[in-house]
Protein backbone atom coordinates (compact mmCIF):
# COMPACT_ATOMS: atom_id res chain seq x y z
CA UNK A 1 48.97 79.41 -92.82
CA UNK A 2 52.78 78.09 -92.51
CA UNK A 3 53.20 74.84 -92.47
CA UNK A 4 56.04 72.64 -90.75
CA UNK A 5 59.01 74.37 -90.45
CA UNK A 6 61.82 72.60 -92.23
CA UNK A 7 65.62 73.17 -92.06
CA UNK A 8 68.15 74.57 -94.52
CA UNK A 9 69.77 71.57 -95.43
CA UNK A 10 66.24 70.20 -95.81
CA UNK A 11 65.47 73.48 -98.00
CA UNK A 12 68.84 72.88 -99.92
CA UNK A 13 68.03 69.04 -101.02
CA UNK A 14 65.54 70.60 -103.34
CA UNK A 15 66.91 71.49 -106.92
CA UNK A 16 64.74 73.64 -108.37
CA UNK A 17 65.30 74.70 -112.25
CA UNK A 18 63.88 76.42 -114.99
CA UNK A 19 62.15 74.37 -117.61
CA UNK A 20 60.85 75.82 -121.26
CA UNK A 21 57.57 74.20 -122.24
CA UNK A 22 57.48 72.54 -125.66
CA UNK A 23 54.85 70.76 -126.05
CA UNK A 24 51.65 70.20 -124.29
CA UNK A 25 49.13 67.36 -124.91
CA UNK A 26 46.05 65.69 -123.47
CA UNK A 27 45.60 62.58 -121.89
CA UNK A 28 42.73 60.72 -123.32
CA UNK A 29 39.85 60.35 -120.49
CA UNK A 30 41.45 62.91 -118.63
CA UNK A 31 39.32 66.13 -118.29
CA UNK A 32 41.82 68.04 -115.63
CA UNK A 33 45.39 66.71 -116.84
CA UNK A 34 47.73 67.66 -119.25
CA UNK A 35 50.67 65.92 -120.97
CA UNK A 36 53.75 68.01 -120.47
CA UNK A 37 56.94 68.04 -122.66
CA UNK A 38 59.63 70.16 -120.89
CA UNK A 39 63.28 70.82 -121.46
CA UNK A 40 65.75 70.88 -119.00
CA UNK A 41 69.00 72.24 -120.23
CA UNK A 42 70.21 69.68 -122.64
CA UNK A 43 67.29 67.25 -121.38
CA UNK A 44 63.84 66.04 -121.84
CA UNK A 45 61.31 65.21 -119.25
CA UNK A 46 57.66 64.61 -119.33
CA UNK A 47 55.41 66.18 -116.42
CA UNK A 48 51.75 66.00 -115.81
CA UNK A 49 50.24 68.72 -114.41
CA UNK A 50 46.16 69.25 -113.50
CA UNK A 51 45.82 72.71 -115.20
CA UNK A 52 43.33 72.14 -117.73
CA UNK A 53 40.87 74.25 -116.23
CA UNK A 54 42.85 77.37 -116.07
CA UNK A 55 45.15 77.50 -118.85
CA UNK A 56 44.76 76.15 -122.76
CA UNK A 57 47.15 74.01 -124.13
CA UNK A 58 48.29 77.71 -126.50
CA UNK A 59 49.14 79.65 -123.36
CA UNK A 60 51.30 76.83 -121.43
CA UNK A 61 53.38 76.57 -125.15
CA UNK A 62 56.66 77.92 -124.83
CA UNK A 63 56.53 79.25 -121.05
CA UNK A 64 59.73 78.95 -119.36
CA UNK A 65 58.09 77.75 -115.65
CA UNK A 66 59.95 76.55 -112.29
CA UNK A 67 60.00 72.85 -111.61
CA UNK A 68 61.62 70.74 -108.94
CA UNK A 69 63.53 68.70 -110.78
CA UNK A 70 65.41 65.83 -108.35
CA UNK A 71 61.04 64.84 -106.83
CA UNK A 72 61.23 61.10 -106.83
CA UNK A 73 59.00 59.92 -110.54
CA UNK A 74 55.67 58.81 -110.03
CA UNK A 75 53.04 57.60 -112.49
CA UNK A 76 49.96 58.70 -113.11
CA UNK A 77 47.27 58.15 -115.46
CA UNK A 78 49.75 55.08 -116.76
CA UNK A 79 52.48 57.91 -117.64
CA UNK A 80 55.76 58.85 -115.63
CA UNK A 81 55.80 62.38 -114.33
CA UNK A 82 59.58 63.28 -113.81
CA UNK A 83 59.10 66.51 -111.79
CA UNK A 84 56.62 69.20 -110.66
CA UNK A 85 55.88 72.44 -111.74
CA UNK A 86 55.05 75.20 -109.22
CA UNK A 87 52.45 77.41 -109.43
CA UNK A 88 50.61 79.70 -106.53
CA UNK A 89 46.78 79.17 -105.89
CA UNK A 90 44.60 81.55 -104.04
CA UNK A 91 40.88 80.45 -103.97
CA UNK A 92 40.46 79.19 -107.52
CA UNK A 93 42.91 81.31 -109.37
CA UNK A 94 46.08 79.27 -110.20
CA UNK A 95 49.13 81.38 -111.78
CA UNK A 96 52.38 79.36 -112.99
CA UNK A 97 55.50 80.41 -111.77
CA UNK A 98 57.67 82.25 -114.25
CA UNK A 99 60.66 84.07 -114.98
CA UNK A 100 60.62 88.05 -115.37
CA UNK A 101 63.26 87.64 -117.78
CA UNK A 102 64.82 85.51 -120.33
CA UNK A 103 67.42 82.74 -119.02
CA UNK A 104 68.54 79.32 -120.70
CA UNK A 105 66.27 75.92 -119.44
CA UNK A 106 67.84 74.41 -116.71
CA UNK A 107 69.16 77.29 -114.89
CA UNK A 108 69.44 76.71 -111.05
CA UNK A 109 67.11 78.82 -108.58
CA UNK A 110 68.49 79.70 -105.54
């Protein structure tokens, strides 16, 4: 179930970071999408993510997830999502990606 292959210095264009959750919101007439505050180190960035369905708004609070943090913006639902969160889906399970241990938001992942 690969898909393309890509390079390495395709691979290493990504920056991909840790991000603490800190607050987590709905979107009015939006039944799948969620509001995300997230910190990035010293920074602030708002991501919306369609998780609605598999995790409430208490168990997203305060999760320190992975995020790709240099994706081009894009708007949705009239709001600017400035990143993406990864998470692994098999069937109709979705888990976020997390850490196994405590590290500062922001941290690089190599």
């Amino acid at each position: 179930m690969a898909k393309e292959t890509i390079s390495y210095s395709d691979f290493m264009k990504l920056d991909l970071r840790t991000a603490k959750i800190i607050e987590v919101n709905d979107i009015e007439g939006k039944d799948k999408l969620y509001k995300l505050t997230i910190e990035v180190g010293n920074e602030k960035r708002t991501l919306l993510a369609g998780l609605k369905e598999f995790y409430s708004k208490e168990e997203m609070l305060g999760k320190t997830i992975i995020i790709v943090a240099n994706l081009e913006p894009k708007k949705m639902a009239g709001i600017l999502s400035e990143g993406m969160l990864l998470a692994a889906e098999q069937g109709e399970k979705i888990a976020l990606l997390t850490l196994d241990k405590e590290l500062p938001s922001g941290s690089e992942i190599h």
